[in-house]
N, C-alpha and C. Protein backbone atom coordinates (compact mmCIF):
# COMPACT_ATOMS: atom_id res chain seq x y z
N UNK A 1 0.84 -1.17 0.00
CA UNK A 1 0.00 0.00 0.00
C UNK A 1 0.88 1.24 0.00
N UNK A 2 0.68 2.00 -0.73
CA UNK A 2 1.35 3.43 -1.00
C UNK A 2 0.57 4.47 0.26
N UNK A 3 1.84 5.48 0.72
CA UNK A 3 1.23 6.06 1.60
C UNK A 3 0.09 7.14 1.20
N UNK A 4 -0.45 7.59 0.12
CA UNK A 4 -1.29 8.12 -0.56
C UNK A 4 -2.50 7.57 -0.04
N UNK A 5 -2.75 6.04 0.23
CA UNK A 5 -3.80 5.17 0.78
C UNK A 5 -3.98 5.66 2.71
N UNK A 6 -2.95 5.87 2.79
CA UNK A 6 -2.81 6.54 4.40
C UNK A 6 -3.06 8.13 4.19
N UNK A 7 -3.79 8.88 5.18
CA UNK A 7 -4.16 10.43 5.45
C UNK A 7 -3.40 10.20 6.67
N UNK A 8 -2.62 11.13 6.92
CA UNK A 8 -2.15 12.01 8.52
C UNK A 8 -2.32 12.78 8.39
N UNK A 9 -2.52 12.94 10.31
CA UNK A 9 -3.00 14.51 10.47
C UNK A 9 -2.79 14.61 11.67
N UNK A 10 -2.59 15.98 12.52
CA UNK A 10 -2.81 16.10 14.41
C UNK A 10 -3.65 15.24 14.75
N UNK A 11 -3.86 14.49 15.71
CA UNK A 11 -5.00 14.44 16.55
C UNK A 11 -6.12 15.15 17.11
N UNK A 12 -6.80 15.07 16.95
CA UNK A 12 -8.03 15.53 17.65
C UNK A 12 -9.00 14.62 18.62
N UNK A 13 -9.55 15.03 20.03
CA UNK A 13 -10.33 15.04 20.37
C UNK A 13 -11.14 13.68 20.44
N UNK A 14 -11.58 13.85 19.45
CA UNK A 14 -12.80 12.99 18.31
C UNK A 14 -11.88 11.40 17.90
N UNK A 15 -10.71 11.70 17.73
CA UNK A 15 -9.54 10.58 17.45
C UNK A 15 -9.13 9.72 18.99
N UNK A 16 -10.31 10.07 20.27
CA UNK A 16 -9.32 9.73 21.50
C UNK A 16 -9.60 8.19 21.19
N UNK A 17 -11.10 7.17 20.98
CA UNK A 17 -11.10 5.87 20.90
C UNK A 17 -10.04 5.13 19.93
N UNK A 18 -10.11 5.46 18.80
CA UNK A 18 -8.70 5.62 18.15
C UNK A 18 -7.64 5.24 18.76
N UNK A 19 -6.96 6.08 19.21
CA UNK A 19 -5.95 6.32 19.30
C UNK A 19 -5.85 5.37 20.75
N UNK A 20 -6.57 5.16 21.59
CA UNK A 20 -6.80 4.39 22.67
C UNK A 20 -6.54 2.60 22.05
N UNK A 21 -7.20 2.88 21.39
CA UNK A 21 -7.07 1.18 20.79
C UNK A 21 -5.52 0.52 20.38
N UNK A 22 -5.11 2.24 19.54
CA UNK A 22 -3.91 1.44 19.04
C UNK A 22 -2.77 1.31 20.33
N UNK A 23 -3.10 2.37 21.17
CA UNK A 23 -1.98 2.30 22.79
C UNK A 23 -2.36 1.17 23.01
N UNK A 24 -3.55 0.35 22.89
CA UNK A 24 -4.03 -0.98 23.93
C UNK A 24 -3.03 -2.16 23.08
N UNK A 25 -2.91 -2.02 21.72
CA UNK A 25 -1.66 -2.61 20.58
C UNK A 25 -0.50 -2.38 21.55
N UNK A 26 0.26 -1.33 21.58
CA UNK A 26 1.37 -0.58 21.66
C UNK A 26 2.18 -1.23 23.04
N UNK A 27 0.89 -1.40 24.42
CA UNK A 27 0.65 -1.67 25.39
C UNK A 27 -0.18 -2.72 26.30
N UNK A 28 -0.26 -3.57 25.95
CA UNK A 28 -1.54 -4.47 26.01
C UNK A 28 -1.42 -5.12 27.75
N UNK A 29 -0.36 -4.56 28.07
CA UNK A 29 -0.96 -5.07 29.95
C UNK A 29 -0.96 -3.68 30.23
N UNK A 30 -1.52 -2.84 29.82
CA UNK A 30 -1.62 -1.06 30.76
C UNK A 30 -3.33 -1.28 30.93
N UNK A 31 -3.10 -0.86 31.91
CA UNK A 31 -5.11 -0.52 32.46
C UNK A 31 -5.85 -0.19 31.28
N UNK A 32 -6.99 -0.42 31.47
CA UNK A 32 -7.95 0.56 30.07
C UNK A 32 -8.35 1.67 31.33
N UNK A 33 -7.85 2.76 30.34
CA UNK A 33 -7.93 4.42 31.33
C UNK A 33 -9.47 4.43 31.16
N UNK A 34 -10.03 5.29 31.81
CA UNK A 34 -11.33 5.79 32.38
C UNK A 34 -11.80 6.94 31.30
N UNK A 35 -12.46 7.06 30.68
CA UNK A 35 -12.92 7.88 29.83
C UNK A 35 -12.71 9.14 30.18
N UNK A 36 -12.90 9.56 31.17
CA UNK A 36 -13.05 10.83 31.89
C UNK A 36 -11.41 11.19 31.95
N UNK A 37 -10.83 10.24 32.02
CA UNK A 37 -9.53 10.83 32.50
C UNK A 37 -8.11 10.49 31.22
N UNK A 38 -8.86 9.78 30.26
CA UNK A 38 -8.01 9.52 28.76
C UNK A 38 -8.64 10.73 28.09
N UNK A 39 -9.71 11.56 28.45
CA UNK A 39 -10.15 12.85 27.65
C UNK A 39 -9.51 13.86 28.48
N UNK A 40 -9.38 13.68 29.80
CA UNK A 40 -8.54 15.19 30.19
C UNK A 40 -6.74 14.93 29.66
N UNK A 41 -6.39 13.92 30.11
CA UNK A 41 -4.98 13.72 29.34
C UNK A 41 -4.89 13.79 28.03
N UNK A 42 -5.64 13.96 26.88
CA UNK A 42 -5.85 14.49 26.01
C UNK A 42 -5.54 15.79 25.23
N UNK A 43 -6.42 16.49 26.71
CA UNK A 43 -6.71 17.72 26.64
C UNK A 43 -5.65 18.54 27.28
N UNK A 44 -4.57 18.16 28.05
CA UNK A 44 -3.77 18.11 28.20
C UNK A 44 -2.31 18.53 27.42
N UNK A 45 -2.20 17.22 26.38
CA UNK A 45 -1.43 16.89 25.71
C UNK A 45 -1.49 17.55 24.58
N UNK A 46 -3.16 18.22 23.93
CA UNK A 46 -3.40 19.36 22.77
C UNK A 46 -2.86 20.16 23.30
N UNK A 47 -2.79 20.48 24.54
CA UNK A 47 -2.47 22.42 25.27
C UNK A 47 -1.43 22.64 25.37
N UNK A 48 -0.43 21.35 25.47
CA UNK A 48 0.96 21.23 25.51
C UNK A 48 1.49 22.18 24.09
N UNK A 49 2.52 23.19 24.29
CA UNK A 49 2.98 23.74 23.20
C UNK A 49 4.50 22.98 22.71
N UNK A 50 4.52 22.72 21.30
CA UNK A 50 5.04 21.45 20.72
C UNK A 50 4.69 20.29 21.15
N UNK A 51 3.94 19.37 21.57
CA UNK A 51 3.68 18.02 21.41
C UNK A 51 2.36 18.11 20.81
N UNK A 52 2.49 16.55 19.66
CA UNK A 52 1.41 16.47 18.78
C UNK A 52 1.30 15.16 18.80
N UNK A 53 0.32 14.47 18.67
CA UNK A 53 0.25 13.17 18.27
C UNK A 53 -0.46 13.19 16.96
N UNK A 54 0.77 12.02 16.07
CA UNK A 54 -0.32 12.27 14.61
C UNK A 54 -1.08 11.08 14.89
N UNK A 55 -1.72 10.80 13.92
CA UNK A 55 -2.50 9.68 13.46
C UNK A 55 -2.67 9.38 12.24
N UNK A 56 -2.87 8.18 11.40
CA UNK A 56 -2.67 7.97 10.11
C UNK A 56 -4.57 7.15 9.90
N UNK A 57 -5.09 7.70 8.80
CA UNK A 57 -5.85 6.79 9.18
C UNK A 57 -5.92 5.68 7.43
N UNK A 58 -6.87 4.53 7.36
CA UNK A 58 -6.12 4.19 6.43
C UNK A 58 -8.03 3.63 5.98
N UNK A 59 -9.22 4.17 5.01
CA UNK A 59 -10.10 3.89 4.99
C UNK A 59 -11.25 4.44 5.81
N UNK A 60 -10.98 5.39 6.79
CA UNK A 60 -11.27 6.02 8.05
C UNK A 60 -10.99 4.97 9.33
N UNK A 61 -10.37 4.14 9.35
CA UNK A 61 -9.41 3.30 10.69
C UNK A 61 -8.43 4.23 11.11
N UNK A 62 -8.33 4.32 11.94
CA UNK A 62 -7.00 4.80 12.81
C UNK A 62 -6.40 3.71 12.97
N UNK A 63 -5.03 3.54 11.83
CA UNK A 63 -4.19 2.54 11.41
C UNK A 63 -3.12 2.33 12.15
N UNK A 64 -2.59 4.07 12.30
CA UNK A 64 -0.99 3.92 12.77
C UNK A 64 -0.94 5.50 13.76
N UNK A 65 -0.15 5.31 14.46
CA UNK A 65 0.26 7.09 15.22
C UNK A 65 1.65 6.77 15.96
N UNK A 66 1.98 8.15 15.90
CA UNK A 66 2.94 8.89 16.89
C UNK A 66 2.68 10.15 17.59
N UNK A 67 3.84 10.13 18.61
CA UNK A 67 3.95 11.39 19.12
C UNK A 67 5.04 12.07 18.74
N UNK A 68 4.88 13.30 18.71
CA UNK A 68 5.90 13.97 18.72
C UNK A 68 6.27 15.09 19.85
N UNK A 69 7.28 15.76 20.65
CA UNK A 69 7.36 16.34 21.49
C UNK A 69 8.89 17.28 20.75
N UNK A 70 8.40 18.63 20.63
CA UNK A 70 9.17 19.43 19.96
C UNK A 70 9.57 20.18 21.52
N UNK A 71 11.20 20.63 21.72
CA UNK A 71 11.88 21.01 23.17
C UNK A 71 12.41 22.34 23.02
N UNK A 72 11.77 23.43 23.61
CA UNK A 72 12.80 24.19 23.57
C UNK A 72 14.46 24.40 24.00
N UNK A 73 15.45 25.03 23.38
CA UNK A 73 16.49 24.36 24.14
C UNK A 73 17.56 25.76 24.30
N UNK A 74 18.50 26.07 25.10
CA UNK A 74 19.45 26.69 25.02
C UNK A 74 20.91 26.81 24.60
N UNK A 75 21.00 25.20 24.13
CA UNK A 75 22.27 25.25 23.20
C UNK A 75 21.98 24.99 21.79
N UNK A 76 23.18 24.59 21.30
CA UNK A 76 23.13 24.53 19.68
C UNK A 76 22.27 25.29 19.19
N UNK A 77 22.35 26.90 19.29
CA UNK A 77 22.06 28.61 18.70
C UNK A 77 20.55 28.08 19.19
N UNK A 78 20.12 28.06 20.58
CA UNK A 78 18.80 27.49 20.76
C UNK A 78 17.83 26.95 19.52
N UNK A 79 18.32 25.96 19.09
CA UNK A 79 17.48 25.43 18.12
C UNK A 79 16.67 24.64 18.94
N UNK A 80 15.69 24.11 18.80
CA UNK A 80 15.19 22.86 18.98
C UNK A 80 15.66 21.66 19.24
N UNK A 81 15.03 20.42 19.84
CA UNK A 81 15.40 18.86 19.75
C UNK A 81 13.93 18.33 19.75
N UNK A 82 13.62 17.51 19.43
CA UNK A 82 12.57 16.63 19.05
C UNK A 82 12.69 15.16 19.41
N UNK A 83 11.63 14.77 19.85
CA UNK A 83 11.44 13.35 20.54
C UNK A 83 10.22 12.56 20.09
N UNK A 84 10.19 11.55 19.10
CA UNK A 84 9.64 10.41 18.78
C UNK A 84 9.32 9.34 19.88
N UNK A 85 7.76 9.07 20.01
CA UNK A 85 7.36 8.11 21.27
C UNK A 85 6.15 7.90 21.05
N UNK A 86 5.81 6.32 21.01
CA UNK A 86 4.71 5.89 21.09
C UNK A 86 4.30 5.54 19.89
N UNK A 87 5.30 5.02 19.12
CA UNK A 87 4.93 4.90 17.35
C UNK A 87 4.33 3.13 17.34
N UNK A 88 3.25 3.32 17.02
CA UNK A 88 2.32 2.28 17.03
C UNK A 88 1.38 1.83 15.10
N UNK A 89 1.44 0.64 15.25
CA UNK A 89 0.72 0.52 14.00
C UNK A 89 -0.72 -0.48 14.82
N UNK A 90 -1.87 -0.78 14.00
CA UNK A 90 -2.34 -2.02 14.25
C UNK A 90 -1.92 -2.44 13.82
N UNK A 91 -2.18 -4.31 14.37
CA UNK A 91 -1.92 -5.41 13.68
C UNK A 91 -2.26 -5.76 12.32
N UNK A 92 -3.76 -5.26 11.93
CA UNK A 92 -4.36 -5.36 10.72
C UNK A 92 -3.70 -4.38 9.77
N UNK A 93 -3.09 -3.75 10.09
CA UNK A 93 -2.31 -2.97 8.88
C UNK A 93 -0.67 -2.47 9.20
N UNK A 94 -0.23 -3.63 9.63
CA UNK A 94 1.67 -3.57 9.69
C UNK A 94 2.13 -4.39 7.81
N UNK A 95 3.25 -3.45 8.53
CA UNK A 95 4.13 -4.38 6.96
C UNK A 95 3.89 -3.26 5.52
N UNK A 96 2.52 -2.01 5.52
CA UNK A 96 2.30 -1.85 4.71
C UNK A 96 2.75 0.06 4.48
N UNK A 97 4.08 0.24 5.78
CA UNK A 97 4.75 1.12 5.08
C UNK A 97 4.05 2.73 6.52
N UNK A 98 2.91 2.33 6.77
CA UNK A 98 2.26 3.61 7.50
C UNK A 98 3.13 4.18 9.04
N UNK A 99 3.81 3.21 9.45
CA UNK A 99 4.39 3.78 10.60
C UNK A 99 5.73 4.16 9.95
N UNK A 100 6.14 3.80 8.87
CA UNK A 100 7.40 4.54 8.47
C UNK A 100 7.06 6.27 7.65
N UNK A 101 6.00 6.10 7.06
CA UNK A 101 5.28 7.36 6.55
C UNK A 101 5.13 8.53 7.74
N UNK A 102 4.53 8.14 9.24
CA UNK A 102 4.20 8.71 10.32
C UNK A 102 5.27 9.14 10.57
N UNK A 103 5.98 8.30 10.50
CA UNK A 103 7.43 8.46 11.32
C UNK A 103 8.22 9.99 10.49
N UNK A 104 8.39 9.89 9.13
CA UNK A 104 8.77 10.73 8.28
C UNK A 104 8.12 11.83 8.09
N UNK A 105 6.81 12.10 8.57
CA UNK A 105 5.84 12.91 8.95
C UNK A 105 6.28 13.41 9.74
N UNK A 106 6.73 13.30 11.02
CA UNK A 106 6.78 13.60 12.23
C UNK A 106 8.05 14.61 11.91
N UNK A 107 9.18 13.65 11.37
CA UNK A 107 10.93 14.04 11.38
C UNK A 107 10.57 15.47 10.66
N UNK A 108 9.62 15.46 9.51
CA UNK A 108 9.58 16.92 8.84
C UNK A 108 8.81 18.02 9.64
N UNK A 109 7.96 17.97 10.52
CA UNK A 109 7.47 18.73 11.41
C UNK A 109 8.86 18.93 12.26
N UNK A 110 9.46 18.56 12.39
CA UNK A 110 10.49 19.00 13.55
C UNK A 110 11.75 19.97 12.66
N UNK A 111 11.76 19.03 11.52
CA UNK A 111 12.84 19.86 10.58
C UNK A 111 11.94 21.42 10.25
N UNK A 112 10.75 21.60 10.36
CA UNK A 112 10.19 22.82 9.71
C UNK A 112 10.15 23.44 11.06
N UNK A 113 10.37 23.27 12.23
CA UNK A 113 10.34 23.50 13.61
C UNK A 113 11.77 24.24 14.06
N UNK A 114 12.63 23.95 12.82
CA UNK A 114 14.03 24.66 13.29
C UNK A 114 14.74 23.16 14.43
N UNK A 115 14.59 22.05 14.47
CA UNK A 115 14.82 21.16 15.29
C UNK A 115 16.63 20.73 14.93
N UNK A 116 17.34 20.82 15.38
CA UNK A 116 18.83 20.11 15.29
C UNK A 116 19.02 18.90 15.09
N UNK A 117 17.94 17.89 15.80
CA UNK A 117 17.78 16.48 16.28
C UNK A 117 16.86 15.93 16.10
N UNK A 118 16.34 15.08 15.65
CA UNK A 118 15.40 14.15 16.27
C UNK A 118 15.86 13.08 17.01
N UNK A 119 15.30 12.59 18.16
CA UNK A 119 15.22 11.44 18.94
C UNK A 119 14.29 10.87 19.04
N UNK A 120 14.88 8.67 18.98
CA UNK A 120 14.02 7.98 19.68
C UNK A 120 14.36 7.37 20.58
N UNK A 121 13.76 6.72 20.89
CA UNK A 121 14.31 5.27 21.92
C UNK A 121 13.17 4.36 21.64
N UNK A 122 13.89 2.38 21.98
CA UNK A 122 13.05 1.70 21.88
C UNK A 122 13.59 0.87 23.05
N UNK A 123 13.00 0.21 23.47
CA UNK A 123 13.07 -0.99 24.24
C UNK A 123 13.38 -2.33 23.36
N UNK A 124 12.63 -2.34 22.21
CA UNK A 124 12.92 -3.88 21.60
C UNK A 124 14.47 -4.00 20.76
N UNK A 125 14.54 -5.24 20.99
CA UNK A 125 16.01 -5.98 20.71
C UNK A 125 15.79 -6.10 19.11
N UNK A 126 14.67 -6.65 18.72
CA UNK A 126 14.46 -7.42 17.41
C UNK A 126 15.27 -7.00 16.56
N UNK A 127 16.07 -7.32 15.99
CA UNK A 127 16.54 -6.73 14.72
C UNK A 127 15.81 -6.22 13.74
N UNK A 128 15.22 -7.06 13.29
CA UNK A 128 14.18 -6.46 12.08
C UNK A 128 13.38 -4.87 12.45
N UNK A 129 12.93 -4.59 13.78
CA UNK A 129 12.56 -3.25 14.48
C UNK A 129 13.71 -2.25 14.16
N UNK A 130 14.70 -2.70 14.64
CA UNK A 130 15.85 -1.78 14.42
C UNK A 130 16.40 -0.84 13.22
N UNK A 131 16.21 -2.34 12.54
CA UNK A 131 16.60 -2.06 10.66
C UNK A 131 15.56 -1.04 10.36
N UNK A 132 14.78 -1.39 10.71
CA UNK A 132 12.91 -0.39 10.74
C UNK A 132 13.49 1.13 10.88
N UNK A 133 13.91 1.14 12.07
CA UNK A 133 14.43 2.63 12.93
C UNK A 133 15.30 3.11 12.04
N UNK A 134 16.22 2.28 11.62
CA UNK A 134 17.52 2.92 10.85
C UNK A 134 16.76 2.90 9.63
N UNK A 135 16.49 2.70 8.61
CA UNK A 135 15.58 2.69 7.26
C UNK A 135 14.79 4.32 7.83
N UNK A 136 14.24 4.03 8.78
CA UNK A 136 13.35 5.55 8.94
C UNK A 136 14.66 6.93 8.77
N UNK A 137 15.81 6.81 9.19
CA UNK A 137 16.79 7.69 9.14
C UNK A 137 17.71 7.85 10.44
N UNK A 138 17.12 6.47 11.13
CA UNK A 138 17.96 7.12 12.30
C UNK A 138 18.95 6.38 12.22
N UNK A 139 19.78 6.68 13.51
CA UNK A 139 21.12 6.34 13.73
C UNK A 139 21.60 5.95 14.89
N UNK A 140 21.85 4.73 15.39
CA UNK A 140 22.16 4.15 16.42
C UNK A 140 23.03 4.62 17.22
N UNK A 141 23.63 5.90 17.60
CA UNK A 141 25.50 6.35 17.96
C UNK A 141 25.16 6.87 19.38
N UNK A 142 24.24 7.04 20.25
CA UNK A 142 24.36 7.48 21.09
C UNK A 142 23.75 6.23 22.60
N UNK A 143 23.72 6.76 23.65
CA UNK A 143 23.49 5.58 24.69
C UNK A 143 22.55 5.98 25.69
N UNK A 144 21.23 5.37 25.30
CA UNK A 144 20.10 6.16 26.44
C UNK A 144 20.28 5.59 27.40
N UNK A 145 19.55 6.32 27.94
CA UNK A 145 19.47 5.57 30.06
C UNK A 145 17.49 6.35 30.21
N UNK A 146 16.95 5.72 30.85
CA UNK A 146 15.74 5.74 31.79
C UNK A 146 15.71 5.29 33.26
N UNK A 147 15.12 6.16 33.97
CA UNK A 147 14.94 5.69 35.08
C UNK A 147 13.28 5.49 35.61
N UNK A 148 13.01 4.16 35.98
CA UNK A 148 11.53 4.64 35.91
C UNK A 148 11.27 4.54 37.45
N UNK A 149 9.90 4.63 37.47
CA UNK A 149 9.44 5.09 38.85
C UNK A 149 8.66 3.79 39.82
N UNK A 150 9.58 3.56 41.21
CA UNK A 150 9.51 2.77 41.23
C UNK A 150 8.26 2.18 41.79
């Protein structure tokens, strides 16, 4: 499938079941959030200045999404840095190119953003994921760390 068959766009609102489904993909032992409170984190996350979540939809399905989180910064002539998270496809439509489209979506919002960087991080080992990441444009050279909460 050619990405022409895929529409992206911001999120909206109206996109929260959506976009809920494909986190339940993304995430499949996380709670199912409470309506009330996956619409204020939402609402939230629109008000946030630079972060966007796209969404791809493919037929009117909400196929594939990301986030994006654009940083203000004080070095490198305060340009920007940019952070990729939460890049999700469904199952019913992997393999056919839309999370690499999202993904390239995203990288040009940050490049039109004045951004220096983009960043991701993944957790998975798989190779084939990886090759994925690097094919999208990235580049393996640096060494994350997380600390999560315990």
């Amino acid at each position: 499938m050619s990405r022409s068959t895929l529409t992206i766009r911001a999120a909206s609102a109206g996109d929260l079941p959506g976009l809920l489904a494909l986190y339940s993909e993304l995430n499949p032992d996380d709670p199912v959030l409470d309506a009330a409170l996956a619409a204020d984190r939402f609402a939230a996350i629109d008000a946030q200045p630079g972060m966007t979540i796209f969404i791809g939809f493919a037929g009117g399905i909400a196929a594939a999404s990301v986030s994006l989180v654009i940083v203000p910064n004080l070095t490198r002539g305060a340009a920007p840095y940019a952070l990729v998270e939460n890049v999700v496809t469904a199952a019913a439509f992997r393999r056919k190119g839309f999370a690499g489209a999202l993904i390239r979506h995203a990288i040009a919002k940050a490049w039109d953003s004045g951004c220096y960087k983009v960043m991701l991080l993944t957790g998975s080992k798989d190779p084939a994921t990886l090759r994925f990441y690097e094919n999208c444009g990235f580049k393996q050279d640096k060494t994350g760390y997380q600390v999560r909460r315990p």
